[in-house]
Protein backbone atom coordinates (compact mmCIF):
# COMPACT_ATOMS: atom_id res chain seq x y z
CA UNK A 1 -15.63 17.85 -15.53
CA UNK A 2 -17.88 15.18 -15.05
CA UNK A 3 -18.87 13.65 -11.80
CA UNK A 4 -19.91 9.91 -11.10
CA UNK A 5 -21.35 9.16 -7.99
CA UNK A 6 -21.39 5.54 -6.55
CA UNK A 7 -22.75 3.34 -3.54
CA UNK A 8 -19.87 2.87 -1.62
CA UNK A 9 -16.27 3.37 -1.48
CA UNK A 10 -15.40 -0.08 -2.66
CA UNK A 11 -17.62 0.68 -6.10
CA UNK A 12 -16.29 3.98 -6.21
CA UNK A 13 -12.85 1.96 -6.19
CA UNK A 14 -13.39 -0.55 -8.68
CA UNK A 15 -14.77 1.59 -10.98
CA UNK A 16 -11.64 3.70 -10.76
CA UNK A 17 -9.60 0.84 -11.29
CA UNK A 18 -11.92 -0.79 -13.94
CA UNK A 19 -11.10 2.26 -15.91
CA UNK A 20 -7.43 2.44 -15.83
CA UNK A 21 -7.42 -1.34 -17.05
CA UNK A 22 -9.70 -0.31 -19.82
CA UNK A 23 -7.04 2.47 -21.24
CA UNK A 24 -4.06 -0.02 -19.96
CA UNK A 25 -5.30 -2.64 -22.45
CA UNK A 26 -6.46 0.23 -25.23
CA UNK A 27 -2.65 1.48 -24.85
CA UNK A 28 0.04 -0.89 -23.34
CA UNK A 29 2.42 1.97 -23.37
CA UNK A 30 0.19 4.05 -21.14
CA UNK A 31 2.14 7.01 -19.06
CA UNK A 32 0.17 6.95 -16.06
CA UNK A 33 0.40 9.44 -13.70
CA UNK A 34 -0.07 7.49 -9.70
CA UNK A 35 -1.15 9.03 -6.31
CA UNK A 36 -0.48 7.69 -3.13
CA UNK A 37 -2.23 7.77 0.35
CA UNK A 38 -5.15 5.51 2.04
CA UNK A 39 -7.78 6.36 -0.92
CA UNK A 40 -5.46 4.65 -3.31
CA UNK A 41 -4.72 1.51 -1.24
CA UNK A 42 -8.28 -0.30 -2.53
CA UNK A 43 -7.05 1.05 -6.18
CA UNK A 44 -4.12 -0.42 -6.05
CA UNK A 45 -5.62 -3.59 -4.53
CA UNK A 46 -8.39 -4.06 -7.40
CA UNK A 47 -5.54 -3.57 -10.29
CA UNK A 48 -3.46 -5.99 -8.56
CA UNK A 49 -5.84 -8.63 -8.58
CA UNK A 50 -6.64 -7.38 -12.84
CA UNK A 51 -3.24 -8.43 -12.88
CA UNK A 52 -3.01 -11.87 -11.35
CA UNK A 53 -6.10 -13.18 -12.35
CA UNK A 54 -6.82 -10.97 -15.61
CA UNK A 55 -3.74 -11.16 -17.21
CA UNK A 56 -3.93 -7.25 -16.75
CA UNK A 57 -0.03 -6.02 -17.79
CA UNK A 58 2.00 -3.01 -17.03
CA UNK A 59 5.05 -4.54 -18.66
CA UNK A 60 5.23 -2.05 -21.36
CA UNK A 61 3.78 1.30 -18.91
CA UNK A 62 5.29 3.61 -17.56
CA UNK A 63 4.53 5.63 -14.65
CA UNK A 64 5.24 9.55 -12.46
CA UNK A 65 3.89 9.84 -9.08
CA UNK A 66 2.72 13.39 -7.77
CA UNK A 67 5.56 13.60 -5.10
CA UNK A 68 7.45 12.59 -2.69
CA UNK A 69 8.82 14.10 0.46
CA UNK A 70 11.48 16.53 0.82
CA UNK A 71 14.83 14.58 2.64
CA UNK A 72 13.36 10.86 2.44
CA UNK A 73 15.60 8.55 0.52
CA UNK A 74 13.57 5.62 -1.73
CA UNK A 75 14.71 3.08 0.46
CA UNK A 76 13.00 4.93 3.88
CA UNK A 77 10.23 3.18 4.90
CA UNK A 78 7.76 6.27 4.92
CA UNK A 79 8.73 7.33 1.27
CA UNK A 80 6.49 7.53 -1.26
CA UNK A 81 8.47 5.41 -3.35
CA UNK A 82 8.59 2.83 -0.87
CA UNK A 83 4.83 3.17 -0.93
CA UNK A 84 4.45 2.44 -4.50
CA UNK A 85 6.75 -0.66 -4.12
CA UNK A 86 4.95 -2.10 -1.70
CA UNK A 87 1.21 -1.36 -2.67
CA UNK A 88 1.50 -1.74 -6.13
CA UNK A 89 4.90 -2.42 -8.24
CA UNK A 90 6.51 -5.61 -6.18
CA UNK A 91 2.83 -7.32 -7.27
CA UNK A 92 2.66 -6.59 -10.68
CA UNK A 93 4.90 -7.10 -13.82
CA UNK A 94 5.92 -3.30 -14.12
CA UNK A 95 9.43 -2.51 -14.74
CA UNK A 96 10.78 -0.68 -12.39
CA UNK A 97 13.05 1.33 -15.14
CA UNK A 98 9.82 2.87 -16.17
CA UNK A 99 8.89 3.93 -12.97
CA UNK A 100 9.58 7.47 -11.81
CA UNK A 101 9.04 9.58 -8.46
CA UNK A 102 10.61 12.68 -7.59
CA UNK A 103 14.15 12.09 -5.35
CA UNK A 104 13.20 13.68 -2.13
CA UNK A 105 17.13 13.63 -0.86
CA UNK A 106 18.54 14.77 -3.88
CA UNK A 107 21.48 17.18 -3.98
CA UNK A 108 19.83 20.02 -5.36
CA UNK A 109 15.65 20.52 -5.23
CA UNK A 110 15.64 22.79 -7.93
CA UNK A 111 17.39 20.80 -10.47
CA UNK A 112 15.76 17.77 -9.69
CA UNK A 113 12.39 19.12 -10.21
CA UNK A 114 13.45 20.44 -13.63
CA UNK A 115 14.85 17.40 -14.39
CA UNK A 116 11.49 15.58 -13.48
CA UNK A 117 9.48 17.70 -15.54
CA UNK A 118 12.00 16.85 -18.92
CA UNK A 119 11.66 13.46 -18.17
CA UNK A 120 7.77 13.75 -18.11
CA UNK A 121 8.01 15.45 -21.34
CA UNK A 122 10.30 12.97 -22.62
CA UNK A 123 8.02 10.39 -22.46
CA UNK A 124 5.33 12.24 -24.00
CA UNK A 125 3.39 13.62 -21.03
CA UNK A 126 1.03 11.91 -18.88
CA UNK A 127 -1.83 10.22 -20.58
CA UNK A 128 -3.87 9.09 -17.28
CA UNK A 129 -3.29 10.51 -13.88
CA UNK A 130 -4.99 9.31 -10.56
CA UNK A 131 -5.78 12.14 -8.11
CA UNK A 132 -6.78 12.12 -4.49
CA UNK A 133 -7.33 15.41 -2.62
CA UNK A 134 -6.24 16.60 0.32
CA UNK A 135 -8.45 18.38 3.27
CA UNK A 136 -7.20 21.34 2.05
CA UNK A 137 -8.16 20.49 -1.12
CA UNK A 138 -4.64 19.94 -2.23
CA UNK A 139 -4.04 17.57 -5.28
CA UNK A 140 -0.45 16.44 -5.16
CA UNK A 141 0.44 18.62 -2.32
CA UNK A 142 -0.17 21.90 -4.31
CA UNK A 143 -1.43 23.41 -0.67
CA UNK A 144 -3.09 26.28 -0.50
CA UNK A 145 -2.03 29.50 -2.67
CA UNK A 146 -0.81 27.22 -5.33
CA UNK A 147 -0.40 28.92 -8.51
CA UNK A 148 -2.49 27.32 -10.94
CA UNK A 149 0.03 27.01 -14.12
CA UNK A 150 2.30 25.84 -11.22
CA UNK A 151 5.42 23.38 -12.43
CA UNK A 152 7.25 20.78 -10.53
CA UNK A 153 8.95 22.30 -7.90
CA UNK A 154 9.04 22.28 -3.69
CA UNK A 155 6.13 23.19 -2.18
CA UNK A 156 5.81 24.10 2.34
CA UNK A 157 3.36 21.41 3.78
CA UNK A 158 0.19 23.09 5.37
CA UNK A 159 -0.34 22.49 9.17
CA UNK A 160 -3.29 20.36 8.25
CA UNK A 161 -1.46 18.33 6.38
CA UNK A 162 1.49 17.35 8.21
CA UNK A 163 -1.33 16.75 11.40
CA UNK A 164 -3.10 14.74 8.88
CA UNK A 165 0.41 12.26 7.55
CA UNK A 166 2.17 12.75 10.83
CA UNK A 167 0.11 9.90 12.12
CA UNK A 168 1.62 7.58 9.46
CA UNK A 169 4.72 7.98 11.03
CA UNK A 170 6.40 5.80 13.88
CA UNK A 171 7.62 9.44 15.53
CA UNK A 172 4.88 11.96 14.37
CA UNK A 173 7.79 14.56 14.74
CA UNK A 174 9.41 12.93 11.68
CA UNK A 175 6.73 14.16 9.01
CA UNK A 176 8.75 15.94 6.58
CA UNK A 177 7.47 19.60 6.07
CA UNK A 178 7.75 20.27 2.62
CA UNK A 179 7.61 17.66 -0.44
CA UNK A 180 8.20 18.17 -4.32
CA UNK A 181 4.92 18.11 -6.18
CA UNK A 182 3.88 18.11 -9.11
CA UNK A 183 2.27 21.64 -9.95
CA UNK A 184 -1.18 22.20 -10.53
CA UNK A 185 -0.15 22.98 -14.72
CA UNK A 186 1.78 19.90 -14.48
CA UNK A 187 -1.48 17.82 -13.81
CA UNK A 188 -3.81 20.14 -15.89
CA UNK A 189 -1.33 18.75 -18.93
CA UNK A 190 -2.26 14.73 -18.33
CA UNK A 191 -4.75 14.07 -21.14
CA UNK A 192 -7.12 12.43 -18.51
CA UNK A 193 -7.23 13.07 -14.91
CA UNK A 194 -9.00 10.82 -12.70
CA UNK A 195 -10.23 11.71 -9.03
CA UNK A 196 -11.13 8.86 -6.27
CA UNK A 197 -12.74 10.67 -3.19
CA UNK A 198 -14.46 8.69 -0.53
CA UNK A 199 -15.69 9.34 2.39
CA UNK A 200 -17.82 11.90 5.39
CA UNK A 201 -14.78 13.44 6.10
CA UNK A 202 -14.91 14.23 2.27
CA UNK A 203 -18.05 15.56 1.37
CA UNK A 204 -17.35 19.60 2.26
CA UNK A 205 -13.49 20.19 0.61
CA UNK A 206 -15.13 17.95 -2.85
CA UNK A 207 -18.31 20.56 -2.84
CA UNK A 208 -16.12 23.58 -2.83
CA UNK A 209 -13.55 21.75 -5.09
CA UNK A 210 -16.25 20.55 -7.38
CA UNK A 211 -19.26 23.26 -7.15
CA UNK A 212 -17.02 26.21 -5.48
CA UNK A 213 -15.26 28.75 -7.41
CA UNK A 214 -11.63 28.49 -9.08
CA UNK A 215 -9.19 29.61 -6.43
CA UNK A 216 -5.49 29.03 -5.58
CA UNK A 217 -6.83 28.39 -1.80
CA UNK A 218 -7.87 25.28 -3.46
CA UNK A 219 -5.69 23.92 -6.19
CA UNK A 220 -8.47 20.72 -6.59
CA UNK A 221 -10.66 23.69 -8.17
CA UNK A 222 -8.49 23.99 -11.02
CA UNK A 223 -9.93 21.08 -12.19
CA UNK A 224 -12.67 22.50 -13.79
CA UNK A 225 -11.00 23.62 -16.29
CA UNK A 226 -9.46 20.51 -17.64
CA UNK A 227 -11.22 19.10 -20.94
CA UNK A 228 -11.48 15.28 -19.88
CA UNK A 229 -11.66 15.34 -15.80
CA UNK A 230 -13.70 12.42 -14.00
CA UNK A 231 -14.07 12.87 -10.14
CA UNK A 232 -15.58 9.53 -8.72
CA UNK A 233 -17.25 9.85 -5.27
CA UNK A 234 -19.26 7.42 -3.23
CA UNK A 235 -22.55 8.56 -1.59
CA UNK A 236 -20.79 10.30 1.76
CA UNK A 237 -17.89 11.86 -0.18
CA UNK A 238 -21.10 13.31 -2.24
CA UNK A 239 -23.30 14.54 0.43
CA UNK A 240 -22.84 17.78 0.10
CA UNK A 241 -22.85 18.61 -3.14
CA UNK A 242 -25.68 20.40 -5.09
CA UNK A 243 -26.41 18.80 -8.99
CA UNK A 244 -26.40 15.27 -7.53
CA UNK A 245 -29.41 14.52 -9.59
CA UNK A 246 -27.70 15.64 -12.21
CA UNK A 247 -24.63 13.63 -11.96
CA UNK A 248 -26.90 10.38 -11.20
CA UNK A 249 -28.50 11.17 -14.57
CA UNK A 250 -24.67 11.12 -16.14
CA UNK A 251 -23.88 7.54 -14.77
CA UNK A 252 -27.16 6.17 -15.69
CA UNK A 253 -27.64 7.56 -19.41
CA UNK A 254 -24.21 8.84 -21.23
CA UNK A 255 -23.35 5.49 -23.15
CA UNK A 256 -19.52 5.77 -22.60
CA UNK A 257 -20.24 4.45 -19.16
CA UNK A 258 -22.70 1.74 -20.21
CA UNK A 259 -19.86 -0.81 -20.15
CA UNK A 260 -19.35 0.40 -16.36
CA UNK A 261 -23.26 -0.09 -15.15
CA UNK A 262 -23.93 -3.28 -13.10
């Protein structure tokens, strides 16, 4: 794991999306794995203006979000897939073929989460996935007690969380309480994994989840054990963490981010 601490949440951003253009452009044909939720929204933002005024093009990528919620058809206006649409596909020259979420109202859970997972596979797995994480320290929503070779499947929303997305909704008492996720082996699989974490509110779920030991009470733990993981936090989402000096010392002299330094 290597973490990359930056002044503010909009460079935390554009570094995030800086690198996902880079490996875009490297491979056209890039499976990227997408996140939703307010800490992508700037992400999505930045790559959409790579697009229009870099000539930045997802015409040949293809893309699996984390999840989705459990009884939300794509066309509901608090879907995840509706989400997507509107924050990043509608803007950019992605086809919409190649873009994949889990069906949240399909007929049967189970064999739509299997079904999600072969189609992952098909495709070759996930080269780059975007994470966020959760106040539980959830990534996806792999909530607490998460196993940690976890697959695709339906997972029970925690009380934080639904407090936390109820808000998004026009009646709060329409937050879906569960959601198929991605599991936590699902994510461990992407060949890169790429974590955008910004914020106060931040700072003491990304110390545990960073510094803290592996546990299932925190699936964002797991992360530690993935060969090429890059957790990106600006100053406040950092303040609590211990090896800060350390990870300033990462930014500043590895030369694989020397193309990244202003």
């Amino acid at each position: 794991m290597e973490v990359i601490l930056q002044p503010t949440p909009e460079a935390a951003a554009e570094l995030l999306a800086r690198l996902v253009a880079h490996d875009l452009r490297a491979n056209p044909r890039l499976v990227l794995g997408l996140a939703t939720g307010r800490t992508m929204e700037s992400v999505y933002d930045r790559l959409t203006r790579m697009h229009l005024e870099d000539g930045l093009s997802f015409a040949d990528a293809r893309t699996f979000n984390l999840d989705e919620y459990v009884g939300l058809p794509a066309s509901d206006p608090h879907s995840y897939r509706h989400y997507m649409q509107e924050r990043l596909f509608r803007h950019v020259n992605v086809d919409l073929r190649n873009t994949h979420l889990p069906r949240g109202d399909a007929a049967d859970l189970d064999v739509e989460c299997q079904r999600y997972e072969e189609l992952i596979t098909q495709c070759g797995g996930i080269d780059v996935q975007l994470l966020g994480i959760g106040q539980t320290g959830h990534i996806g929503f792999n909530e607490p007690l998460s196993a940690l070779r976890s697959r695709t499947r339906v997972k029970a929303l925690s009380p934080v969380t639904v407090a936390q997305n109820a808000s998004l909704f026009a009646d709060p008492s329409k937050m879906p309480r569960r959601a198929i996720t991605m599991g936590v082996g699902t994510i461990l699989d992407a060949r890169r994994v790429l974590l955008l974490a910004t914020g106060a509110g931040k700072a003491e779920i990304i110390a545990k989840a960073i510094e803290g030991p592996i546990t299932s009470m925190i699936s964002a733990t797991a992360l530690q054990m993935h060969a090429r993981c890059t957790v990106i936090v600006d100053e406040a989402a950092a303040a609590k963490l211990q090896g800060t000096d350390y990870y300033r010392w990462i930014f500043a002299n590895e030369p694989e981010w020397e193309p990244y330094r202003s």
